[in-house]
PDB file of N, CA and C in Angstrom:
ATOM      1  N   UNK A   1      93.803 -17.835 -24.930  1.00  0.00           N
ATOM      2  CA  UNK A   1      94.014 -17.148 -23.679  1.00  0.00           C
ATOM      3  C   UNK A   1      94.145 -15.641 -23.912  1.00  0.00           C
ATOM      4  N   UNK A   2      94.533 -15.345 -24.617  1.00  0.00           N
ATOM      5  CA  UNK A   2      95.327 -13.673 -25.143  1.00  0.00           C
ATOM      6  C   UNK A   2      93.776 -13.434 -25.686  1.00  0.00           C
ATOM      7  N   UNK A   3      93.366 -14.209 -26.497  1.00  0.00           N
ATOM      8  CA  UNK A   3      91.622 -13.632 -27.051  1.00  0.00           C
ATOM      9  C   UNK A   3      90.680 -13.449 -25.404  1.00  0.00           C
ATOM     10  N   UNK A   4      90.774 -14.081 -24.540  1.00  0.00           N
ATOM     11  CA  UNK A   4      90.258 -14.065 -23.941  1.00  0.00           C
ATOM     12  C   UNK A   4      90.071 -12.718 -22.945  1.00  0.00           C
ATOM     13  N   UNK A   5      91.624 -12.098 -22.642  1.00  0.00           N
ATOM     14  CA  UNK A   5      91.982 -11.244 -22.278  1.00  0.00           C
ATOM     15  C   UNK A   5      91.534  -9.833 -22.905  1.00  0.00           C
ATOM     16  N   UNK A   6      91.764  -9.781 -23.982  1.00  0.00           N
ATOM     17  CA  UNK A   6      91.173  -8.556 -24.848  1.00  0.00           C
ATOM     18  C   UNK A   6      89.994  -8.375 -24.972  1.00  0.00           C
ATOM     19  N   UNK A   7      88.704 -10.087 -24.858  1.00  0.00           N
ATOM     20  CA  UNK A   7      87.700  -9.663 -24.537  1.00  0.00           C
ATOM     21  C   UNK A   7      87.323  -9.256 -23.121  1.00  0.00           C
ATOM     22  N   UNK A   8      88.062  -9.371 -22.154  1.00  0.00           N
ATOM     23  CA  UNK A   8      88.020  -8.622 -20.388  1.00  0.00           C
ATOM     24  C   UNK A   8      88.378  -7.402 -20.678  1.00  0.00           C
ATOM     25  N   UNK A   9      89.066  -6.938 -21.406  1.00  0.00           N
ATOM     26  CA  UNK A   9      89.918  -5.465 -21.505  1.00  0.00           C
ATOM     27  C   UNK A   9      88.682  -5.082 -22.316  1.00  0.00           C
ATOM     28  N   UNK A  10      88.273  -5.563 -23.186  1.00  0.00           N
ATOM     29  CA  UNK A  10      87.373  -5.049 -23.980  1.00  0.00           C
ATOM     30  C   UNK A  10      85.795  -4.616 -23.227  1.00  0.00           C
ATOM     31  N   UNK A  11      85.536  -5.141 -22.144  1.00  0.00           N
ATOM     32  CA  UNK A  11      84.082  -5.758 -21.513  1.00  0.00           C
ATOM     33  C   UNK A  11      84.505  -4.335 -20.565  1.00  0.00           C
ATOM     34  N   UNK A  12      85.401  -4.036 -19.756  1.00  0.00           N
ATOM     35  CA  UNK A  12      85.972  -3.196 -18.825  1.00  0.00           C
ATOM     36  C   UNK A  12      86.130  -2.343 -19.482  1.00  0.00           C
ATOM     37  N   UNK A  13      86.636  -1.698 -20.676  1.00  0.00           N
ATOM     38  CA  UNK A  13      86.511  -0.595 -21.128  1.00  0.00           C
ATOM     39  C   UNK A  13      85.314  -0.064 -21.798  1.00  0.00           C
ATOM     40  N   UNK A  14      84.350  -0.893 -21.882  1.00  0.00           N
ATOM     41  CA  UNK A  14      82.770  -0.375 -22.578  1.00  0.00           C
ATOM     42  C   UNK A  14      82.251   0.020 -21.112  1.00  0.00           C
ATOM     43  N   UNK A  15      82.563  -0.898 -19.958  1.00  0.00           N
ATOM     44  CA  UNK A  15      81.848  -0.485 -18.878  1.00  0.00           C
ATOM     45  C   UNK A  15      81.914   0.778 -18.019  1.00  0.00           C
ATOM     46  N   UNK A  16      83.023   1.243 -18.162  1.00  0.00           N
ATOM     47  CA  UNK A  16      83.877   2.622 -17.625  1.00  0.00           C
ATOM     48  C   UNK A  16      83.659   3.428 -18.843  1.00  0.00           C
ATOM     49  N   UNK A  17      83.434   2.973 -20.215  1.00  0.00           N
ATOM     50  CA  UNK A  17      82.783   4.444 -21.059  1.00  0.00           C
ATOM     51  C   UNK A  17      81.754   4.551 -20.938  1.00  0.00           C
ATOM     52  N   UNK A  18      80.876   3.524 -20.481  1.00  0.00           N
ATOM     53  CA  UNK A  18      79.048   3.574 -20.185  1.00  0.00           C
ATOM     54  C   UNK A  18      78.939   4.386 -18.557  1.00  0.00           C
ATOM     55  N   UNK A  19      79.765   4.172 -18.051  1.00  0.00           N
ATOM     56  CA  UNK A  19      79.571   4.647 -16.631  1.00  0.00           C
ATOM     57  C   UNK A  19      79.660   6.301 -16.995  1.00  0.00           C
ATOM     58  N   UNK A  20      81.305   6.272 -17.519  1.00  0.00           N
ATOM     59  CA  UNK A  20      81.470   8.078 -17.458  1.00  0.00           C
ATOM     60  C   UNK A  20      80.572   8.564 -18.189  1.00  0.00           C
ATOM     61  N   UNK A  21      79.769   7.858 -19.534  1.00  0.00           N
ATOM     62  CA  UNK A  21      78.889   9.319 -20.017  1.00  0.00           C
ATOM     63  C   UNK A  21      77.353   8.882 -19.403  1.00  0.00           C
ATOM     64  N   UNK A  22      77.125   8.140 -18.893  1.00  0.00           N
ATOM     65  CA  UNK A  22      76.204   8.809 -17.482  1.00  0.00           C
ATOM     66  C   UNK A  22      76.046   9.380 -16.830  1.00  0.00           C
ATOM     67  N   UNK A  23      77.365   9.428 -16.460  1.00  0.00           N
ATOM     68  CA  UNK A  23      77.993  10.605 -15.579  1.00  0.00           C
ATOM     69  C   UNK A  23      77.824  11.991 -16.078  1.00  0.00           C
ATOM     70  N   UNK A  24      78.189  12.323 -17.552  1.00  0.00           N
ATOM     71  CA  UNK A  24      78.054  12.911 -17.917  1.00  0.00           C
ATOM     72  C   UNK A  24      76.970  13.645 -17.947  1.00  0.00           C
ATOM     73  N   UNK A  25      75.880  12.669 -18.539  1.00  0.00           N
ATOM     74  CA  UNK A  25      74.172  13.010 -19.091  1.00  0.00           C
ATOM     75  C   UNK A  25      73.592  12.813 -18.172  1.00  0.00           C
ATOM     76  N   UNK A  26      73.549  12.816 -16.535  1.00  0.00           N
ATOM     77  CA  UNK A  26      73.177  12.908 -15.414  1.00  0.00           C
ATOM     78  C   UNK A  26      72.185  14.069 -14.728  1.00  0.00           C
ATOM     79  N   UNK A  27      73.253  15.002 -15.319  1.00  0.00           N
ATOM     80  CA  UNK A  27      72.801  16.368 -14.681  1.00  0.00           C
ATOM     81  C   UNK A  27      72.138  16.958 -15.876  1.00  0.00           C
ATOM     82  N   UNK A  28      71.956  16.494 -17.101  1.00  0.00           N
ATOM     83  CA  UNK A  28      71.328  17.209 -18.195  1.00  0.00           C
ATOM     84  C   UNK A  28      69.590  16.151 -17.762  1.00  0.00           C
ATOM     85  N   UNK A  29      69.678  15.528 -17.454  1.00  0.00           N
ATOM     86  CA  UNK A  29      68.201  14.391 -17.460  1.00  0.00           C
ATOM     87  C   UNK A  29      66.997  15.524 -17.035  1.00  0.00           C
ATOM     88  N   UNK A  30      67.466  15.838 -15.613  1.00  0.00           N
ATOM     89  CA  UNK A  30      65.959  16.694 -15.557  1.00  0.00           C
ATOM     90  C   UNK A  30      65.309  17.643 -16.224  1.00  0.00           C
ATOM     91  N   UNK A  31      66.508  18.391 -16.831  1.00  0.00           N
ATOM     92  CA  UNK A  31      66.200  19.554 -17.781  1.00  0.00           C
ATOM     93  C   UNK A  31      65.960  19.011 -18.700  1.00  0.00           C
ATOM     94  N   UNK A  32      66.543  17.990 -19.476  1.00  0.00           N
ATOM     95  CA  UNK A  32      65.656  17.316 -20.380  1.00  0.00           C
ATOM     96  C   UNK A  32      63.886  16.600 -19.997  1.00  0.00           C
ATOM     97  N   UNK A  33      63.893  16.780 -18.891  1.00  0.00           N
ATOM     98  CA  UNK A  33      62.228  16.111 -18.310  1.00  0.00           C
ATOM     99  C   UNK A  33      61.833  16.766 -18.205  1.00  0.00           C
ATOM    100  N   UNK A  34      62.136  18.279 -17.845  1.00  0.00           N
ATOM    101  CA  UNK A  34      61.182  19.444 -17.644  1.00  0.00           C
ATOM    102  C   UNK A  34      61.128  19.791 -18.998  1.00  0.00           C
ATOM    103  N   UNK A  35      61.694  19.750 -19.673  1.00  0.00           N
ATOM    104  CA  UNK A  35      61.710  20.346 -21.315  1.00  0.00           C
ATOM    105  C   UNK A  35      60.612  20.086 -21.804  1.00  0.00           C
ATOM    106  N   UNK A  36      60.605  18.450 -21.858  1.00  0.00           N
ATOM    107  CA  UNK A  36      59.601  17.865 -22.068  1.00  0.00           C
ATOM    108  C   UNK A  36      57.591  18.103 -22.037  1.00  0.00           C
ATOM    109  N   UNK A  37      57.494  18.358 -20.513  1.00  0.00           N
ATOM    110  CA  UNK A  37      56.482  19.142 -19.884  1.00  0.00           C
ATOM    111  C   UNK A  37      56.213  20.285 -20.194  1.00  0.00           C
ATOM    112  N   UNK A  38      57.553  20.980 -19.807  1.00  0.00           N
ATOM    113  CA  UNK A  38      57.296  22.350 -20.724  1.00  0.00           C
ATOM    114  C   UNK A  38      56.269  22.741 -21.623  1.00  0.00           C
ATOM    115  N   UNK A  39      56.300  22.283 -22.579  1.00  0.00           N
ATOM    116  CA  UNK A  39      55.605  22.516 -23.689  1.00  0.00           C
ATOM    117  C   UNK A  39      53.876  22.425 -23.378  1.00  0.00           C
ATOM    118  N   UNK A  40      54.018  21.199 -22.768  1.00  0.00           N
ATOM    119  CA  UNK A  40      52.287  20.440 -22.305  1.00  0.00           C
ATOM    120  C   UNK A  40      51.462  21.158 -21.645  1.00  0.00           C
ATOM    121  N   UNK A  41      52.294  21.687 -20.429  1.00  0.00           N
ATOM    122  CA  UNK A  41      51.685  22.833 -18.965  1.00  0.00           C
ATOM    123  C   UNK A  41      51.557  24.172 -19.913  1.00  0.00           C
ATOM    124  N   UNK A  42      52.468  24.703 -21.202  1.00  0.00           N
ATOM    125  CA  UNK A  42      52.062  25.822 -21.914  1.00  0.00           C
ATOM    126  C   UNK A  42      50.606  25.498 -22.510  1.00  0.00           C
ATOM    127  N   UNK A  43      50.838  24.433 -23.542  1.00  0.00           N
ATOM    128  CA  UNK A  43      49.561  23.983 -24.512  1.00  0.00           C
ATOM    129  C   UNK A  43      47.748  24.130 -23.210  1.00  0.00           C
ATOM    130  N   UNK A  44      48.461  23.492 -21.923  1.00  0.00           N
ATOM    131  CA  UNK A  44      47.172  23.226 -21.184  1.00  0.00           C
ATOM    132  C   UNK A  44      46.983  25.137 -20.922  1.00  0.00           C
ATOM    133  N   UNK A  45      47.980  26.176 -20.649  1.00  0.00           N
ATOM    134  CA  UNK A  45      47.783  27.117 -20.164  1.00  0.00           C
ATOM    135  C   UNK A  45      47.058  27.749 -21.458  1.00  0.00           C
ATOM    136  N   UNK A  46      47.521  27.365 -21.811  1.00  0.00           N
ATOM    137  CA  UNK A  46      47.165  28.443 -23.715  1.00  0.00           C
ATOM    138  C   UNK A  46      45.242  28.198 -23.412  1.00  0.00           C
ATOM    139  N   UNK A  47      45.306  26.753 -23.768  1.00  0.00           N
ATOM    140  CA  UNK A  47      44.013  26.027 -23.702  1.00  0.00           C
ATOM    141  C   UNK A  47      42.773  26.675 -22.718  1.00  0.00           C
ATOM    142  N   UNK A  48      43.558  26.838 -21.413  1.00  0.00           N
ATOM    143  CA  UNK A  48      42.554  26.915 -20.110  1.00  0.00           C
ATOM    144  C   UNK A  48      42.191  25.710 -19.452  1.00  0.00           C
ATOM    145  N   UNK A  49      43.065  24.681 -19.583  1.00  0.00           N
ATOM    146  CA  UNK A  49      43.199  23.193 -20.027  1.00  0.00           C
ATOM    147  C   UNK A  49      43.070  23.378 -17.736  1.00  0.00           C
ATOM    148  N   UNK A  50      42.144  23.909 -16.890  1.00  0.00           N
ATOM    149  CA  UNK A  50      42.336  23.947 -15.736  1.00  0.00           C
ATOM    150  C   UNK A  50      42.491  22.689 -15.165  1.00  0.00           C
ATOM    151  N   UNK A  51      41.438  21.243 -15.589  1.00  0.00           N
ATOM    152  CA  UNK A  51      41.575  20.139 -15.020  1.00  0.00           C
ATOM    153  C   UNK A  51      43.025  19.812 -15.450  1.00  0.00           C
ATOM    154  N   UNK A  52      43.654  19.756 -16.414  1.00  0.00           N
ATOM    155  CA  UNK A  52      44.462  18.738 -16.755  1.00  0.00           C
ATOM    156  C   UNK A  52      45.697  19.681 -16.009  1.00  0.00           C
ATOM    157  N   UNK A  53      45.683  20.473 -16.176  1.00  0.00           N
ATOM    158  CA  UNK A  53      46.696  21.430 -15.288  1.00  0.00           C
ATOM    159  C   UNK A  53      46.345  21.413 -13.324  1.00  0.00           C
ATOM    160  N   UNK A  54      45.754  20.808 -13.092  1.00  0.00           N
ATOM    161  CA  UNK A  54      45.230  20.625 -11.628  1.00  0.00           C
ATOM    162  C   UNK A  54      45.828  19.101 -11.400  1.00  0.00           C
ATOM    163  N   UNK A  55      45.735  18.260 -12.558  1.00  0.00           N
ATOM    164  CA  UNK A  55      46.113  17.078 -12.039  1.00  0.00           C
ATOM    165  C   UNK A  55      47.604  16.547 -12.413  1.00  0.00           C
ATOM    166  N   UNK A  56      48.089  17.851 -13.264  1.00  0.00           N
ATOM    167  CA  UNK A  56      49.748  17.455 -13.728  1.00  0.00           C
ATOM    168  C   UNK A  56      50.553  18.375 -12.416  1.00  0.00           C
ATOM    169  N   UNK A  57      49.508  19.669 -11.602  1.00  0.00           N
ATOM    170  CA  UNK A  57      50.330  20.003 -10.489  1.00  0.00           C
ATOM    171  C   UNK A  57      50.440  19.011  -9.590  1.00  0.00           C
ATOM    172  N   UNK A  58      48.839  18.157  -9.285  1.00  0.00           N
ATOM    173  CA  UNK A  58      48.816  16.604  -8.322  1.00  0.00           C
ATOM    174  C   UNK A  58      50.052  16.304  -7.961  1.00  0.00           C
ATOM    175  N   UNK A  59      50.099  15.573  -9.443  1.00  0.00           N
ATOM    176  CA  UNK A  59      51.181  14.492 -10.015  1.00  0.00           C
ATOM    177  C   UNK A  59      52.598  15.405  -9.454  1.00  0.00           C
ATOM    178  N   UNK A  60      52.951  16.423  -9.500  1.00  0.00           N
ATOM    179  CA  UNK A  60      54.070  16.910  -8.669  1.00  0.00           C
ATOM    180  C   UNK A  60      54.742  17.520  -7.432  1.00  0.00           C
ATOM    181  N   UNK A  61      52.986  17.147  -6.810  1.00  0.00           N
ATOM    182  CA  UNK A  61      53.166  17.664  -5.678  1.00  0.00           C
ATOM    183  C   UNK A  61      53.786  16.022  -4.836  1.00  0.00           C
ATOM    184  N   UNK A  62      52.780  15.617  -5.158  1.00  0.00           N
ATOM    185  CA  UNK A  62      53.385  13.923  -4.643  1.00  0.00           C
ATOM    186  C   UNK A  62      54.607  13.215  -5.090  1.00  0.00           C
ATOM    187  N   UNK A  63      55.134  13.695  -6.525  1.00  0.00           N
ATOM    188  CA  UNK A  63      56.552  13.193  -6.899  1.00  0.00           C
ATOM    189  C   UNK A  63      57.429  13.870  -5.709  1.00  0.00           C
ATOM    190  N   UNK A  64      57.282  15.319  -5.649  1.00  0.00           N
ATOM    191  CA  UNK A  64      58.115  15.855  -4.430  1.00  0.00           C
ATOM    192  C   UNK A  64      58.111  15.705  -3.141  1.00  0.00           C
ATOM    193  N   UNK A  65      56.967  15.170  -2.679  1.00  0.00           N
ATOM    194  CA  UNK A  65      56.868  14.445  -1.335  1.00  0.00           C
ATOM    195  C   UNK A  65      57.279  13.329  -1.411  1.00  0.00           C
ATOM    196  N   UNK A  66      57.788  12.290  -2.397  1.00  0.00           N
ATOM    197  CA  UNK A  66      58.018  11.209  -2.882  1.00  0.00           C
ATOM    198  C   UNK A  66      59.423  10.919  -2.495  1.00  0.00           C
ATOM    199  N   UNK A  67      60.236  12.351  -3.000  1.00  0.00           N
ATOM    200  CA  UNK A  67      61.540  12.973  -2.840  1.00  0.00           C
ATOM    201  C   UNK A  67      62.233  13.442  -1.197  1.00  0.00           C
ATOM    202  N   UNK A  68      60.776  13.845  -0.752  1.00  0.00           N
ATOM    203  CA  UNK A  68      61.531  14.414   0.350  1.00  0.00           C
ATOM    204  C   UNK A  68      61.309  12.975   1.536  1.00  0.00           C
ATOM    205  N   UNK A  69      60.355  12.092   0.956  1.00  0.00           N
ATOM    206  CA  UNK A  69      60.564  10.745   2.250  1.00  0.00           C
ATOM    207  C   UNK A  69      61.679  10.041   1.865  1.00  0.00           C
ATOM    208  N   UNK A  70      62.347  10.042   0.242  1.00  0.00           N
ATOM    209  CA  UNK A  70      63.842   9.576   0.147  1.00  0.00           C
ATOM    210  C   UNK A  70      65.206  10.208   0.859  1.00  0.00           C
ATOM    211  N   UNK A  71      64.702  11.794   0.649  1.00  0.00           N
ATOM    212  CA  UNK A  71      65.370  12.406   2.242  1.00  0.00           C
ATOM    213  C   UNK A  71      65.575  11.880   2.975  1.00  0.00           C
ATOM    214  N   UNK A  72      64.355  11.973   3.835  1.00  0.00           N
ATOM    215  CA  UNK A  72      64.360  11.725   5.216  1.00  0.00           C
ATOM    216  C   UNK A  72      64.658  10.111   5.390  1.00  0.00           C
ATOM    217  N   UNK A  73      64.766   9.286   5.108  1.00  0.00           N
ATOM    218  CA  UNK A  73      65.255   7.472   4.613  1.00  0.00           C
ATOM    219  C   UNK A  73      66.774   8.112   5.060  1.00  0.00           C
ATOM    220  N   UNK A  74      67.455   9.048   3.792  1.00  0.00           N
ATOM    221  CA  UNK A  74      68.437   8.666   3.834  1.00  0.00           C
ATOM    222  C   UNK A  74      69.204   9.589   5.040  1.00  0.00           C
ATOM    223  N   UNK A  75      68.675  11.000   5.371  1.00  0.00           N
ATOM    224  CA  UNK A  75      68.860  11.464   6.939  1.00  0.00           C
ATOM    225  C   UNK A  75      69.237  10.268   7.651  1.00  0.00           C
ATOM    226  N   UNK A  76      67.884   9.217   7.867  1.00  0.00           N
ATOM    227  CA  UNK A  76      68.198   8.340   8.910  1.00  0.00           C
ATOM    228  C   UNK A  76      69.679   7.288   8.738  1.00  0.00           C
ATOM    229  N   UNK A  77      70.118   6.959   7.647  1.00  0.00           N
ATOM    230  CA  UNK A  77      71.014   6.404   7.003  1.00  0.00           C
ATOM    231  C   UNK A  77      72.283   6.746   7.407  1.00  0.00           C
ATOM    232  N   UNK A  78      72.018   8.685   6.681  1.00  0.00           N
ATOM    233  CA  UNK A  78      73.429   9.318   7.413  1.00  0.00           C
ATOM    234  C   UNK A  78      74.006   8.896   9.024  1.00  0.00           C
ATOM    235  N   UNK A  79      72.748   9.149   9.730  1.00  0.00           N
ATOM    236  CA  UNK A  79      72.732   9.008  11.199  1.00  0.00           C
ATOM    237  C   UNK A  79      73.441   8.032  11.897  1.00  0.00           C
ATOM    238  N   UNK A  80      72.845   7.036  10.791  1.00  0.00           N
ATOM    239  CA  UNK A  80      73.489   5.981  11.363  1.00  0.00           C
ATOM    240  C   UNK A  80      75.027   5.509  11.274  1.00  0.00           C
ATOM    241  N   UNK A  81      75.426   6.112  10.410  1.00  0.00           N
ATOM    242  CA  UNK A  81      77.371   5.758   9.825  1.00  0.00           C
ATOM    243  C   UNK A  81      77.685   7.128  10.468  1.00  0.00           C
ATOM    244  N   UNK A  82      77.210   8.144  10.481  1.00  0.00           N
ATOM    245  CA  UNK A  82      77.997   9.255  10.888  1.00  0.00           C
ATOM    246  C   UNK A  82      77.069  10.340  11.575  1.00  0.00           C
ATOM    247  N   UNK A  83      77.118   9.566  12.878  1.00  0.00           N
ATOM    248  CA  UNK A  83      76.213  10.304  13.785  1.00  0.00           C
ATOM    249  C   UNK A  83      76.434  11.860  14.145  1.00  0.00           C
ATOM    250  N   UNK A  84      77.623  12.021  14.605  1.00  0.00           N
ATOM    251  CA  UNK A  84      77.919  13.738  14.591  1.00  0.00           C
ATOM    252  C   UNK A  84      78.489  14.555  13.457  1.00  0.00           C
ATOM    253  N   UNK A  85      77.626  14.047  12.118  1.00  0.00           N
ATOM    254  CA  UNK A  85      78.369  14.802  11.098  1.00  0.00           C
ATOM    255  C   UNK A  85      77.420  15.731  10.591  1.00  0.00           C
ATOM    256  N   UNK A  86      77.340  16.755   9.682  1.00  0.00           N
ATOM    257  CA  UNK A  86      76.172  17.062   9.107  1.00  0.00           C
ATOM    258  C   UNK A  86      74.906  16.929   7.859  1.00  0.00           C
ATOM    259  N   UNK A  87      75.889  15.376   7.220  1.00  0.00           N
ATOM    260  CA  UNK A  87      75.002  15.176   6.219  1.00  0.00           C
ATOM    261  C   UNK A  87      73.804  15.353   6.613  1.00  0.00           C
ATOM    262  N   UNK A  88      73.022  14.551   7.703  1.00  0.00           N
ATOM    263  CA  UNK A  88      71.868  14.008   7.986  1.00  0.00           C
ATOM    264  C   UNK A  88      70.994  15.602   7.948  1.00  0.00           C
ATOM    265  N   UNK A  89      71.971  16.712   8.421  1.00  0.00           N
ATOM    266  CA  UNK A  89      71.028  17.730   8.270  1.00  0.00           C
ATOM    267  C   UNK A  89      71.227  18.749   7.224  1.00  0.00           C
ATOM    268  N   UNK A  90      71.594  17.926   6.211  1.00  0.00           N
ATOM    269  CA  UNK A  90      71.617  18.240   4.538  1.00  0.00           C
ATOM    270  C   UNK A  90      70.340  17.923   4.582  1.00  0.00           C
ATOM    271  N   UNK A  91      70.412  16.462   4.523  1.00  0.00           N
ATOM    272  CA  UNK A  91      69.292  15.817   4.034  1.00  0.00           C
ATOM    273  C   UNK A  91      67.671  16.174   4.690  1.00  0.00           C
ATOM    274  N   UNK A  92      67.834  16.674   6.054  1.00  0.00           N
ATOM    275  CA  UNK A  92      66.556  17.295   6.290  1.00  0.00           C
ATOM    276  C   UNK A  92      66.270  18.059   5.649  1.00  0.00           C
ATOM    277  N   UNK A  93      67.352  19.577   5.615  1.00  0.00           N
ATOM    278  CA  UNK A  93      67.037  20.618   5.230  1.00  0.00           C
ATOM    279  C   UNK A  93      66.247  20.394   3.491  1.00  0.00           C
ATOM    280  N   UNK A  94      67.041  19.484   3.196  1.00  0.00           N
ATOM    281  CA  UNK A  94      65.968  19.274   1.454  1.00  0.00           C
ATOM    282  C   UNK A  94      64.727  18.511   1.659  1.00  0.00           C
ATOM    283  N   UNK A  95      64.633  17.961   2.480  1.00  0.00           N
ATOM    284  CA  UNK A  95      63.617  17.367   2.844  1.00  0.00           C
ATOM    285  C   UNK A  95      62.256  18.493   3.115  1.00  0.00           C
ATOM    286  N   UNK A  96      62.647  19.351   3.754  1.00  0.00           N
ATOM    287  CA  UNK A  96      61.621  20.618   4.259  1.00  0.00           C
ATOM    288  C   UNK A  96      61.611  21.398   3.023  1.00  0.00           C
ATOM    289  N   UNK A  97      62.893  21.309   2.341  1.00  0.00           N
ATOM    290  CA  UNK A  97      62.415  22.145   0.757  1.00  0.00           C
ATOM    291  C   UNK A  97      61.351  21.259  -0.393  1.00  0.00           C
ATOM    292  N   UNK A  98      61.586  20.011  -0.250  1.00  0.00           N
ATOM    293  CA  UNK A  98      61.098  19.864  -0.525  1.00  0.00           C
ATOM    294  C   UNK A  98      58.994  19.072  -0.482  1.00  0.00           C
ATOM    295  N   UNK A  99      59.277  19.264   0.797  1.00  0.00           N
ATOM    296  CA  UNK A  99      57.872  19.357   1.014  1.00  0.00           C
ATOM    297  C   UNK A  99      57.373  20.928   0.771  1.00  0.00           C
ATOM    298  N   UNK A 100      57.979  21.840   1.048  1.00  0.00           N
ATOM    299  CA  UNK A 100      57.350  22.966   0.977  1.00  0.00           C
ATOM    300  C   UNK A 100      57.325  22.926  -0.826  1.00  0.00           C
ATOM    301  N   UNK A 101      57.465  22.741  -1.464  1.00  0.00           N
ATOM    302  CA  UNK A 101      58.071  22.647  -3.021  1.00  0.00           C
ATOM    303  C   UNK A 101      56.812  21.947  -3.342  1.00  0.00           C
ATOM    304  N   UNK A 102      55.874  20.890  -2.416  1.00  0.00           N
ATOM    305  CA  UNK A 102      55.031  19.951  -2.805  1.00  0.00           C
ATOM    306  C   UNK A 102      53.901  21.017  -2.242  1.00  0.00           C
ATOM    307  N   UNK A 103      54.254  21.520  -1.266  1.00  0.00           N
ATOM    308  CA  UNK A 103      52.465  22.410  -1.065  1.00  0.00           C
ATOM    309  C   UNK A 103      52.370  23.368  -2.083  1.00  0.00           C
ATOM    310  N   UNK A 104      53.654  23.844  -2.171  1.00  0.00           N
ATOM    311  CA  UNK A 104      53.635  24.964  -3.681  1.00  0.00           C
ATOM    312  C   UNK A 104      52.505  25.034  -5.414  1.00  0.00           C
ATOM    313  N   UNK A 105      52.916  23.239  -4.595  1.00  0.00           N
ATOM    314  CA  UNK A 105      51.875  22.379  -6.532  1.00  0.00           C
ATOM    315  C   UNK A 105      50.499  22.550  -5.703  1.00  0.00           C
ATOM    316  N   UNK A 106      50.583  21.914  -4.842  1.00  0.00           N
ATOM    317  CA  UNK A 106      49.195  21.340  -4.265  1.00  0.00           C
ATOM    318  C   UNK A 106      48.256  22.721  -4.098  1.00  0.00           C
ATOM    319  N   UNK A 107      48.714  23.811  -4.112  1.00  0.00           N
ATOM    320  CA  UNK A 107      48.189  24.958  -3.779  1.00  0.00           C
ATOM    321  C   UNK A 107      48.088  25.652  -5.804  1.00  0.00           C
ATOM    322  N   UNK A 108      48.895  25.377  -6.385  1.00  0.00           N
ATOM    323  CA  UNK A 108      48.748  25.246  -7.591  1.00  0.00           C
ATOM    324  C   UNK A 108      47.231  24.461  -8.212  1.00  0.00           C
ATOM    325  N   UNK A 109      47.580  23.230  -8.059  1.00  0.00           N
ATOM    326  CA  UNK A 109      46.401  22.322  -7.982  1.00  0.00           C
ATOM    327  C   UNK A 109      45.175  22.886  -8.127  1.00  0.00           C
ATOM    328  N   UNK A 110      44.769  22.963  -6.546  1.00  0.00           N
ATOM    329  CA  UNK A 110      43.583  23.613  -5.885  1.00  0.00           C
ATOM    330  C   UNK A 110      43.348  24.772  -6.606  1.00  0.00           C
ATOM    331  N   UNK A 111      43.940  25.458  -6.751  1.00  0.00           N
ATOM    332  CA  UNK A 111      43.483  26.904  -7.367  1.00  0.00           C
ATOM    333  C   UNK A 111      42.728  26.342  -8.737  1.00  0.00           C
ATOM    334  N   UNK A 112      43.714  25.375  -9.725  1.00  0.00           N
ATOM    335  CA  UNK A 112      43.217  25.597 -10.971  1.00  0.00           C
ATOM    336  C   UNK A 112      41.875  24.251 -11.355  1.00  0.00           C
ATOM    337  N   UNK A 113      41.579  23.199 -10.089  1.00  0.00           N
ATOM    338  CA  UNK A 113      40.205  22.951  -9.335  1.00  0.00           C
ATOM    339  C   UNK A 113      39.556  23.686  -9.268  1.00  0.00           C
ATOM    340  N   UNK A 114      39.534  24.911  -8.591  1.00  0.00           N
ATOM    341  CA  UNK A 114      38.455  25.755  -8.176  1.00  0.00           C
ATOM    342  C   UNK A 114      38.309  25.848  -9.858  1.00  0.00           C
ATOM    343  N   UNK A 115      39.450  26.894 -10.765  1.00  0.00           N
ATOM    344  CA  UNK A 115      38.832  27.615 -11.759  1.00  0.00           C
ATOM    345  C   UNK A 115      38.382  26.577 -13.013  1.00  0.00           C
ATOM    346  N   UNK A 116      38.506  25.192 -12.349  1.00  0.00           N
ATOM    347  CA  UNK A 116      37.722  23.802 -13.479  1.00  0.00           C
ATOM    348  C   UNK A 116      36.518  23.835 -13.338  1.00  0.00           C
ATOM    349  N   UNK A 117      36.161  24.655 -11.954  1.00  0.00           N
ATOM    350  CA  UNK A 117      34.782  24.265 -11.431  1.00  0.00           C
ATOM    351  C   UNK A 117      33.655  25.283 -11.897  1.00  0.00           C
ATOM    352  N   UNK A 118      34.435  26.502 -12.182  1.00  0.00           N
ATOM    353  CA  UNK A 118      33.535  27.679 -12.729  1.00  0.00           C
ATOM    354  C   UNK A 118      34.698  29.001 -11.970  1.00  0.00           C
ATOM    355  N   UNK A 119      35.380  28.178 -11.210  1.00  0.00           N
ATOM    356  CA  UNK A 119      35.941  29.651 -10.649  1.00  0.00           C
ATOM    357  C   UNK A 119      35.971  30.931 -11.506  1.00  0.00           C
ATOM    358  N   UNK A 120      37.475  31.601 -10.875  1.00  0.00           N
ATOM    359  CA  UNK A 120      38.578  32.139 -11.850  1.00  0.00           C
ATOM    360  C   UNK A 120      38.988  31.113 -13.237  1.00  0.00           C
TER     361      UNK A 120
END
């Protein structure tokens, strides 16, 4: 019984140290994902690498529109538990950042399309 207990105490305290350093390494993740890229979007710039740099802006213009319909989901969400509060127009307002954040690539994109094609 007492073994049994220490393995609950034991199971509960791995789970609350796995939680907090998530917690922790949470806010380091993206900068570790952009880090990552980093390097790739240089190598393609170095290169003139225009297609592959046209289709890694793609790829982020749609992750961020991806982002801003999880917004707007959860706008509607807010709305619903707390109709006169202002989360919901948190959540727009990032929502519009982040679509504008997605034409930013997409206009990225296009440009370095054109200069795949013979442009600039």
């Amino acid at each position: 019984m007492q073994e049994e207990a220490q393995m609950s105490k034991r199971s509960v305290l791995s789970t609350v140290a796995g939680l907090v350093g998530a917690l922790l390494l949470a806010p380091l993740l993206p900068r570790l994902a952009f880090a990552g890229h980093e390097s790739t979007v240089k190598e393609m710039i170095e290169k003139g690498d225009h297609a592959g740099l046209a289709e890694y802006y793609e790829k982020e213009a749609k992750e961020a529109h991806h982002k801003a319909d999880g917004q707007k989901a959860m706008a509607s969400e807010y709305l619903k538990k707390y109709p006169k509060n202002t989360y919901a127009k948190h959540c727009e307002k990032m929502e519009g950042a982040l679509h504008d954040e997605a034409k930013q690539y997409e206009e990225l994109a296009r440009m370095h399309r054109e200069a795949a094609k013979g442009g600039k």
